[in-house]
N, C-alpha and C. Protein backbone atom coordinates (compact mmCIF):
# COMPACT_ATOMS: atom_id res chain seq x y z
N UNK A 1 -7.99 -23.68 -21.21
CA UNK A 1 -6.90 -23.75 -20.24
C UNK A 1 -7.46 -23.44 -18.85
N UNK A 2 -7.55 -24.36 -17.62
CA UNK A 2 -8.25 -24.35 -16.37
C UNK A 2 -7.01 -22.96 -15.76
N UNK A 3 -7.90 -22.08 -15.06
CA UNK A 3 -7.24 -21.49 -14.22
C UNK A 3 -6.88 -21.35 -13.15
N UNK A 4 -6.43 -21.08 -11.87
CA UNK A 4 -5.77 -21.20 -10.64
C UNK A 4 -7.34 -21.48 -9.88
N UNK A 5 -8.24 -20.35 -9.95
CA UNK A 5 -9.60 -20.77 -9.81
C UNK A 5 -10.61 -20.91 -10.33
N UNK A 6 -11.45 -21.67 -9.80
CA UNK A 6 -12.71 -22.09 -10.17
C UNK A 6 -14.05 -21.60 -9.99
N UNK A 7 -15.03 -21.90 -10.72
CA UNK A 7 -16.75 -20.83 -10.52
C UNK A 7 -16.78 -21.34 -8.84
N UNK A 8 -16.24 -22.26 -8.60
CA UNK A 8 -16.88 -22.72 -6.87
C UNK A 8 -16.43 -21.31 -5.84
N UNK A 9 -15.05 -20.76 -6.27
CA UNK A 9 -14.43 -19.95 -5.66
C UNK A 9 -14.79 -18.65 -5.55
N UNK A 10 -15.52 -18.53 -6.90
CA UNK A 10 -16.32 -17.20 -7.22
C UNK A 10 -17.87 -17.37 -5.97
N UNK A 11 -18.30 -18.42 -6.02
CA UNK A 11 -19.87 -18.60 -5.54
C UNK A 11 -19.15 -18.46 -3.83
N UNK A 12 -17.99 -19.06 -3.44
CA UNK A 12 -17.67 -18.54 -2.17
C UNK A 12 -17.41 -16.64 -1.86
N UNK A 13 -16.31 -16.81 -2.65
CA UNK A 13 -16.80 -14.71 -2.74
C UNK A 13 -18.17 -14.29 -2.74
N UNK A 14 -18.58 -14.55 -3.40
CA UNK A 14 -20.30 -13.89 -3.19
C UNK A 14 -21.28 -14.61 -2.59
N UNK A 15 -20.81 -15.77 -1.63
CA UNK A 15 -21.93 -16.61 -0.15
C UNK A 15 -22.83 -16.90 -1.07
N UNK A 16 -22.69 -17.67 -2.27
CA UNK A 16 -24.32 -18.02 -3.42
C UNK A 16 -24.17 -18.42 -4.38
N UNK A 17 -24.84 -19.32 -4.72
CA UNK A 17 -24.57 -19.99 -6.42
C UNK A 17 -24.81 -18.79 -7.26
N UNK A 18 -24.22 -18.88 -8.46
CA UNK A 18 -23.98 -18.21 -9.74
C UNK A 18 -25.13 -18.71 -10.29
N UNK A 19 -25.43 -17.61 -11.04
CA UNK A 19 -26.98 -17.27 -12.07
C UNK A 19 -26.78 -18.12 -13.33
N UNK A 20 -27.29 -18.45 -13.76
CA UNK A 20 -27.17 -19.36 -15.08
C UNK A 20 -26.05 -18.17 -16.36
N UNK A 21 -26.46 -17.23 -16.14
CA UNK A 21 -25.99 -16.07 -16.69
C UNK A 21 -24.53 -15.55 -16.17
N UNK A 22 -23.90 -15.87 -14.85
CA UNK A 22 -22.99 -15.81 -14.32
C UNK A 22 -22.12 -16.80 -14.44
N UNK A 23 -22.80 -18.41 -14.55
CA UNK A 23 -22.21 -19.14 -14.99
C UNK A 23 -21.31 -19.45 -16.25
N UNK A 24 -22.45 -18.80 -17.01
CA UNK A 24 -21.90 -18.64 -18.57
C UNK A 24 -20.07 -18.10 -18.63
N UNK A 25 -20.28 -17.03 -17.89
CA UNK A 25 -18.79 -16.38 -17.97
C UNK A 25 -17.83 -16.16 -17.32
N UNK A 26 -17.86 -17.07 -16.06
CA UNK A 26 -17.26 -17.11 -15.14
C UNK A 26 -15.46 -17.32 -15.79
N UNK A 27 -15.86 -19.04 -16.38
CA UNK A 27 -14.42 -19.17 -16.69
C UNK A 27 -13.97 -17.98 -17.65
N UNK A 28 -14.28 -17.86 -18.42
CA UNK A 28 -13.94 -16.54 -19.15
C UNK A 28 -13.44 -15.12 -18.37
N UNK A 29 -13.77 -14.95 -17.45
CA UNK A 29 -13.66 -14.03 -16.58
C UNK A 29 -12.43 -14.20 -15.54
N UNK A 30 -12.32 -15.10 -14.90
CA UNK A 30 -11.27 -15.81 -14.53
C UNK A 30 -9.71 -16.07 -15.34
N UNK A 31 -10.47 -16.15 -16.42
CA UNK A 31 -8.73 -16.58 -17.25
C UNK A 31 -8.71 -15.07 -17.61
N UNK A 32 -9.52 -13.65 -17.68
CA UNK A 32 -8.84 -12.88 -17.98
C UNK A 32 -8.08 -12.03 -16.88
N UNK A 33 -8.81 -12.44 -15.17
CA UNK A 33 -7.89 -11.48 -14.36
C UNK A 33 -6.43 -12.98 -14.84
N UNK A 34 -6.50 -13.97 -14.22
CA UNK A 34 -5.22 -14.66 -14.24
C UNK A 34 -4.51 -13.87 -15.43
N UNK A 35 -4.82 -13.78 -16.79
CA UNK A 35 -3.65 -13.19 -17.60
C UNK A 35 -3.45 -11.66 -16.98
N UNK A 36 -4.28 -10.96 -16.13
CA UNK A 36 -3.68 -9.88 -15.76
C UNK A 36 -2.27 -9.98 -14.87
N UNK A 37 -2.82 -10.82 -14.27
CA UNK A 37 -1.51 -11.45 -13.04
C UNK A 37 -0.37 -11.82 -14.02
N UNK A 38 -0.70 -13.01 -15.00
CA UNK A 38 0.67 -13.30 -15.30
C UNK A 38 1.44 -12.13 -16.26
N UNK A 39 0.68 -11.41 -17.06
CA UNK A 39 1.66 -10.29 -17.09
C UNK A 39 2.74 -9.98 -16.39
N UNK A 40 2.25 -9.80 -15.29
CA UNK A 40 3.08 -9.08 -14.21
C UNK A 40 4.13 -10.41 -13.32
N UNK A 41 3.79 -11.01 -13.75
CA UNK A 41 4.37 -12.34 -13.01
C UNK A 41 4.02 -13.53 -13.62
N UNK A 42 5.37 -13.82 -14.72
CA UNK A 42 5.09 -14.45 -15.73
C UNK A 42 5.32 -16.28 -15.38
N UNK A 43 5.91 -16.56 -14.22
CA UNK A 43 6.13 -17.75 -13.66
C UNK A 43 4.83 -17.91 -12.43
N UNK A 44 4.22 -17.40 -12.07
CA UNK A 44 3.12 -17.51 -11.55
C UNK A 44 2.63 -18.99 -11.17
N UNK A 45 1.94 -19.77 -12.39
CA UNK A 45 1.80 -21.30 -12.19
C UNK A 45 2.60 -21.95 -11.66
N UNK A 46 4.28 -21.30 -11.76
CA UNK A 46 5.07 -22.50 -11.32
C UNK A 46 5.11 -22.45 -9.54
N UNK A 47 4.95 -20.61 -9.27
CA UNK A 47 5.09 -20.29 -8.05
C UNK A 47 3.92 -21.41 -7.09
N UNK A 48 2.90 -21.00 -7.72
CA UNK A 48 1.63 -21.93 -7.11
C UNK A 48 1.48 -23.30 -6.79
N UNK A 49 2.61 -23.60 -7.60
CA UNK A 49 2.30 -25.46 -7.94
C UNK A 49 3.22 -25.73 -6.88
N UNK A 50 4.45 -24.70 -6.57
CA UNK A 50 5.15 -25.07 -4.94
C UNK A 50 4.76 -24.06 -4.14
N UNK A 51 3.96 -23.38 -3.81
CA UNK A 51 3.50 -22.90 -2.61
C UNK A 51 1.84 -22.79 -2.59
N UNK A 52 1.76 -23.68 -1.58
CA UNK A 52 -0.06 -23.72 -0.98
C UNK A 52 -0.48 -22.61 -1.13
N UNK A 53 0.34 -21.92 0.04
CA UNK A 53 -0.43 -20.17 0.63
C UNK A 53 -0.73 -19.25 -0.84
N UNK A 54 0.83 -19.42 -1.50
CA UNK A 54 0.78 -18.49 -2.32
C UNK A 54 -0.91 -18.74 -3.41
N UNK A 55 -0.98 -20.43 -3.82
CA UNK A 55 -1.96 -20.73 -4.18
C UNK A 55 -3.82 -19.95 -3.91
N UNK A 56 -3.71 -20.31 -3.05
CA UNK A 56 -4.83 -19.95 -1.70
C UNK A 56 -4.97 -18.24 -2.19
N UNK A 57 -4.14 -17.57 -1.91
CA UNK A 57 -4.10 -16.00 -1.99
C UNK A 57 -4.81 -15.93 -3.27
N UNK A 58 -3.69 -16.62 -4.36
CA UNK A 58 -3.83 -15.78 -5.71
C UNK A 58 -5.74 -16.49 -6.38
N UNK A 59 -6.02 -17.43 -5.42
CA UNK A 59 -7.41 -18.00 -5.29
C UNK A 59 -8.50 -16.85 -5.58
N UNK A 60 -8.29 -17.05 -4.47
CA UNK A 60 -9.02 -15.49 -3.58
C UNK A 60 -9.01 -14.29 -3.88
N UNK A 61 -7.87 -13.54 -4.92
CA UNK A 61 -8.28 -12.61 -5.80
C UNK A 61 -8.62 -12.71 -6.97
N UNK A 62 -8.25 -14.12 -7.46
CA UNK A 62 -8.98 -14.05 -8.83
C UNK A 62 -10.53 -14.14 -8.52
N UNK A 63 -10.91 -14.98 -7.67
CA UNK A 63 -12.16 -14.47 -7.50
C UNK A 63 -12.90 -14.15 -7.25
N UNK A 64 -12.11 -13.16 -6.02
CA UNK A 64 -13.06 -11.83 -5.99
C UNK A 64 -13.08 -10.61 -6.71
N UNK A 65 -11.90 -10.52 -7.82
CA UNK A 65 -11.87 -9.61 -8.95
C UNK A 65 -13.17 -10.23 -9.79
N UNK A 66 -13.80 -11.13 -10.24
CA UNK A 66 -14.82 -11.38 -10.91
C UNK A 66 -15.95 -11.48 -9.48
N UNK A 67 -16.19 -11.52 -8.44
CA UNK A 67 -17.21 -11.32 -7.72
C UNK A 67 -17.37 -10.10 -7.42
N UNK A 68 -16.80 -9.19 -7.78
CA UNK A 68 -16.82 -7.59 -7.85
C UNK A 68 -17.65 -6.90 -9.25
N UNK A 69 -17.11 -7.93 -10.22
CA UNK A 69 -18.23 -7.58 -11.45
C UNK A 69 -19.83 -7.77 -10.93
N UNK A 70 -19.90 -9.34 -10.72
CA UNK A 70 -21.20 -10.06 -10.23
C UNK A 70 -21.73 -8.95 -9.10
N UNK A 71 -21.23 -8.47 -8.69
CA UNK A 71 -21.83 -7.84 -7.10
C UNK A 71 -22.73 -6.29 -8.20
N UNK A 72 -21.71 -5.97 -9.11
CA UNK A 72 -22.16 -4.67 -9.31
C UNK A 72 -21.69 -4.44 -10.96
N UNK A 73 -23.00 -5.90 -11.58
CA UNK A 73 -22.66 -5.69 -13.19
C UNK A 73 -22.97 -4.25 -14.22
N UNK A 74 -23.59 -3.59 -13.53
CA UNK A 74 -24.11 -2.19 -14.22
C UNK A 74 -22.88 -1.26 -14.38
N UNK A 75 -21.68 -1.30 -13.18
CA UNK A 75 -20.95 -0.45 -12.56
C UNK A 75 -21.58 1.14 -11.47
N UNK A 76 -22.55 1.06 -11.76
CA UNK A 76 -22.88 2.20 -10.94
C UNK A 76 -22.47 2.24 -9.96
N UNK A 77 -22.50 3.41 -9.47
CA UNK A 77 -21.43 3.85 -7.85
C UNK A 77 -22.41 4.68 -7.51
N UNK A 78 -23.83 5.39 -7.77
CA UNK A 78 -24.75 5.46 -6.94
C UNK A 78 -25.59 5.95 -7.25
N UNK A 79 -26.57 6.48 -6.64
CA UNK A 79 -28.37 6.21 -7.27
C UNK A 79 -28.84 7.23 -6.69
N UNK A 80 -29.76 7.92 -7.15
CA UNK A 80 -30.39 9.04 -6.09
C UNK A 80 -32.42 8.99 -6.50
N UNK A 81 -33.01 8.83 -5.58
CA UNK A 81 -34.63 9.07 -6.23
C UNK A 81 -35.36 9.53 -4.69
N UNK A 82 -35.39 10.80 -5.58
CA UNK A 82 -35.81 11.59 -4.40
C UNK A 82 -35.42 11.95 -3.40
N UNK A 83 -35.51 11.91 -2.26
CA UNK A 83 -34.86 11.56 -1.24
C UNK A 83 -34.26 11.22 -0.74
N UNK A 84 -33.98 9.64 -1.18
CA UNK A 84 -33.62 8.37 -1.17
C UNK A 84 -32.19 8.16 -2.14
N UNK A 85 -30.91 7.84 -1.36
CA UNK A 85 -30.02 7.83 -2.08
C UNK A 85 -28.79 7.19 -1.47
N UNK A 86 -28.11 6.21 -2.30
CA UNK A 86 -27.49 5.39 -1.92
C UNK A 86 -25.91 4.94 -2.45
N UNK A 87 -25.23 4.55 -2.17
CA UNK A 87 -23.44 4.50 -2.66
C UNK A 87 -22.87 2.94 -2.59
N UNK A 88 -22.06 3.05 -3.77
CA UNK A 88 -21.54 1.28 -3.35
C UNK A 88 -19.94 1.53 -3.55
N UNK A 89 -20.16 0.60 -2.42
CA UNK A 89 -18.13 0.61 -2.21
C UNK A 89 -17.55 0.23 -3.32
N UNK A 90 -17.11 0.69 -4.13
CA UNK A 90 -16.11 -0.06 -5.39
C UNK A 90 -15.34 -0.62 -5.16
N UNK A 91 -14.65 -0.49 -3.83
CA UNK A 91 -13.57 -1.54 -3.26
C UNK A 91 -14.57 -3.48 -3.48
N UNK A 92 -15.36 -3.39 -3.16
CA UNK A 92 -16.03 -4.57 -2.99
C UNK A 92 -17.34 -4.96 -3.98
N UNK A 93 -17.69 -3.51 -4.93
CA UNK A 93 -18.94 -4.02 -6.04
C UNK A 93 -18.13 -3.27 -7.24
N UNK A 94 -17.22 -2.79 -7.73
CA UNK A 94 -16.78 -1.66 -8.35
C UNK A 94 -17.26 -1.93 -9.65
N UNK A 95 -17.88 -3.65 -9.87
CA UNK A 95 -18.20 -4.03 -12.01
C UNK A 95 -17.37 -3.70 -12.33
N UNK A 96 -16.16 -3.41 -12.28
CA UNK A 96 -15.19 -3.62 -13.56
C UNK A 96 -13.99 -4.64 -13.07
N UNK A 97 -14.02 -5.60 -14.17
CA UNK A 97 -12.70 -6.43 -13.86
C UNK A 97 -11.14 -6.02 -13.42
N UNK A 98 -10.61 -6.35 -12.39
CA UNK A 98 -9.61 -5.48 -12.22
C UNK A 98 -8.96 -6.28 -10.85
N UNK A 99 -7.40 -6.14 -10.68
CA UNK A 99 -6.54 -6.64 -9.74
C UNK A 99 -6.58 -5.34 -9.02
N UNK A 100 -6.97 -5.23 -7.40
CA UNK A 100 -6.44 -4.20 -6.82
C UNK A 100 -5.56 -3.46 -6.12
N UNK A 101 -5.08 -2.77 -5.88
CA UNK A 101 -3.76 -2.56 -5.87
C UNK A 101 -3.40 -2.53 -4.37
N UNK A 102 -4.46 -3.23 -3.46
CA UNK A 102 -4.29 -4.13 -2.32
C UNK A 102 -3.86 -5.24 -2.71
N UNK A 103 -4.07 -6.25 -3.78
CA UNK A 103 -4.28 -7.32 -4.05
C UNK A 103 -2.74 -7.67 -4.72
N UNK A 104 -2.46 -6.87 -5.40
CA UNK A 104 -0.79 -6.80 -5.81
C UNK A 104 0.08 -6.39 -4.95
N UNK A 105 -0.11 -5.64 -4.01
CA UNK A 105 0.46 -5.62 -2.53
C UNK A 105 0.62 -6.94 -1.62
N UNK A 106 -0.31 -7.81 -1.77
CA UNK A 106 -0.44 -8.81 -1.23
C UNK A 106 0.42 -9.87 -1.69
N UNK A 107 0.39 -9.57 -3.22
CA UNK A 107 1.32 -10.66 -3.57
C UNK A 107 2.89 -10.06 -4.08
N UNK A 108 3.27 -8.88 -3.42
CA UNK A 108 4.36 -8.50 -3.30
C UNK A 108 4.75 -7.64 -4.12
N UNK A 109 3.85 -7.45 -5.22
CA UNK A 109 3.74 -6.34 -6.23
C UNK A 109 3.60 -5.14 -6.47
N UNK A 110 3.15 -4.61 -5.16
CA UNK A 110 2.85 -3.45 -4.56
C UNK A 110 3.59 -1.88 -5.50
N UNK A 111 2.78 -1.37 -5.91
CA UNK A 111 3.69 0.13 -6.30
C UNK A 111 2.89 1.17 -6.25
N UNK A 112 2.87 1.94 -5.52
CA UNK A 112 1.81 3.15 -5.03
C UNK A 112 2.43 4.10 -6.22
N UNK A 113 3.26 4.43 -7.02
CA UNK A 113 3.75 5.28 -7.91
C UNK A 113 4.91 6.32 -7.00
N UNK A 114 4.50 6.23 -5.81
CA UNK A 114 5.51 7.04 -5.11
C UNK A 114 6.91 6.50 -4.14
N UNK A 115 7.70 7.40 -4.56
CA UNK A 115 8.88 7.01 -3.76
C UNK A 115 9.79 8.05 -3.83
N UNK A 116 10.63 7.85 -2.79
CA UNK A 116 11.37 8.98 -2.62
C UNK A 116 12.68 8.14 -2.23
N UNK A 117 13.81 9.45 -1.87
CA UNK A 117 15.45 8.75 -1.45
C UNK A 117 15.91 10.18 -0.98
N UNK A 118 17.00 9.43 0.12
CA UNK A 118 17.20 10.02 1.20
C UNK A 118 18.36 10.80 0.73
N UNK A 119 18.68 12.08 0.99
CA UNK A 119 19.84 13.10 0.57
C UNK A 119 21.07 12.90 1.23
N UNK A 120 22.10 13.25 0.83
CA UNK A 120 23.22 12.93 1.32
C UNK A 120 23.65 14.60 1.79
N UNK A 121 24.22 14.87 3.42
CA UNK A 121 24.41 15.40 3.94
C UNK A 121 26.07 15.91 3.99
N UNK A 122 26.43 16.64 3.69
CA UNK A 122 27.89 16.31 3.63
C UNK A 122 28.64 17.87 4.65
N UNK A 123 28.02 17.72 5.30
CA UNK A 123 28.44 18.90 6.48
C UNK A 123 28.67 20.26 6.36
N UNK A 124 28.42 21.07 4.71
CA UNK A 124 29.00 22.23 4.61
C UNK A 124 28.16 23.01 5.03
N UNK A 125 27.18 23.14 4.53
CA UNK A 125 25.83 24.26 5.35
C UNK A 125 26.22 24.31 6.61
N UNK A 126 26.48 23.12 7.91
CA UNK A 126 26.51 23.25 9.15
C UNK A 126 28.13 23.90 9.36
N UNK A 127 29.03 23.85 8.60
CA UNK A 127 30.31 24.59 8.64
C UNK A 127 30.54 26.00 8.55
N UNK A 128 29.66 26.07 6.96
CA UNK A 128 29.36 27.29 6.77
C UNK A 128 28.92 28.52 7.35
N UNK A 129 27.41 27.69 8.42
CA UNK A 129 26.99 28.41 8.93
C UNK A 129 26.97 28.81 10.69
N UNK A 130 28.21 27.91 10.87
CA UNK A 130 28.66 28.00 12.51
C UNK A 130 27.49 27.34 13.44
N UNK A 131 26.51 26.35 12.46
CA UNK A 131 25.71 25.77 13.16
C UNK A 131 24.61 26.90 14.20
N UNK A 132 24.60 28.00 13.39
CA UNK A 132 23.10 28.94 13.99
C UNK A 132 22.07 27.95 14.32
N UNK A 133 20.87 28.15 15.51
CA UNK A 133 20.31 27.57 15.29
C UNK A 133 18.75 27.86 14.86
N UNK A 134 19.12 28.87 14.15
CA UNK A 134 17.57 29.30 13.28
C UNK A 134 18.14 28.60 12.21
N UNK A 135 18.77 27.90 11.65
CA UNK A 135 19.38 27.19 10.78
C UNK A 135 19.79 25.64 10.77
N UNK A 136 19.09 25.25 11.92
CA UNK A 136 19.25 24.17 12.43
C UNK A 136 18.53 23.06 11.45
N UNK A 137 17.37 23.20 10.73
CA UNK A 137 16.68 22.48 10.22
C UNK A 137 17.25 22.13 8.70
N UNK A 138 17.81 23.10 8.19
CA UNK A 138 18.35 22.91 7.06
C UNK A 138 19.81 22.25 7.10
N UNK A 139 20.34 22.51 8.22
CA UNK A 139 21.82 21.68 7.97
C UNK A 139 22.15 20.95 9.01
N UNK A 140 21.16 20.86 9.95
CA UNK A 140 21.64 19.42 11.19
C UNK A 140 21.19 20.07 12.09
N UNK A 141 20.86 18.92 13.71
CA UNK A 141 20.90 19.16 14.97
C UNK A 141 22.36 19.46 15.12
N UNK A 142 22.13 19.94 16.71
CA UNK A 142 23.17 20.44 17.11
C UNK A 142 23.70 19.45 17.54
N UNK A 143 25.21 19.11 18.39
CA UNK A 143 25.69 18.12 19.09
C UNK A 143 26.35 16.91 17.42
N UNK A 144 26.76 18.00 17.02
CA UNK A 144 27.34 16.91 16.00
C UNK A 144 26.46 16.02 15.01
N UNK A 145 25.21 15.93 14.90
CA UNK A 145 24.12 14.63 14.28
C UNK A 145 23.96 15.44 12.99
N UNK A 146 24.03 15.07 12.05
CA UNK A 146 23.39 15.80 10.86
C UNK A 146 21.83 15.32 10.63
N UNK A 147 20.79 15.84 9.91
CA UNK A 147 19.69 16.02 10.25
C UNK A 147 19.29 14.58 9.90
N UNK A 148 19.78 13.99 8.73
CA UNK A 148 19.20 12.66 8.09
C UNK A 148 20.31 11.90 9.00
């Protein structure tokens, strides 16, 4: 089953033809971020087949989620000999297959795990408390505004 992209797209992520060895698993590699995506977005193909951009995008992370393996197939994140010691961005070599959670942001998917909601104010603290204003923070500005 051909996926959204192709090994050409991968050799553009990484400015270079693919290794005979890279070649081997490219498509393989490819159809497994795409099934990561369609998990999450199970109409996906259809989205693509009417929108260019959207096309183009979801391009471009499938393969740079597999030019992130290629960049840094060992996974190491860093090296030390002697003296001499060095670090790789995992944002951009990390070796492990993976959508990032820039990359699901991008395509609207975005969920940092955090969120919050706004309290409902209902004037009694500021009644209660004749509107002191060492007390100001907990139950409103002054001049009538409640704090939220």
């Amino acid at each position: 089953m051909p996926t959204i992209a192709a090994k050409t797209d991968v050799q553009v992520s990484l400015l270079r033809a693919l290794t005979p060895v890279e070649d081997e698993y490219a498509d393989r590699l490819l159809r497994r971020v795409e099934v990561m995506l369609l998990v999450q977005i199970p109409d996906l193909n259809d989205q693509v087949e009417k929108d260019d951009t959207l096309r183009e995008l979801v391009t471009a992370i499938e393969a740079e989620a597999v030019a992130r393996v290629y960049r840094n197939p060992t996974a190491l994140k860093q090296e030390a000999d002697g003296s001499y010691s060095y670090s790789i961005n995992t944002l951009v070599a990390s070796g492990l297959l993976d959508v990032l959670a820039s990359d699901w942001a991008r395509l609207g998917y975005g969920n940092t795990g955090i969120s919050s909601s706004a309290g409902a104010i209902d004037g009694y603290a500021k009644a209660r408390y004749n509107g002191r204003p060492d007390l100001w923070f907990q139950s409103g500005w002054p001049g009538g505004r409640t704090f939220l």
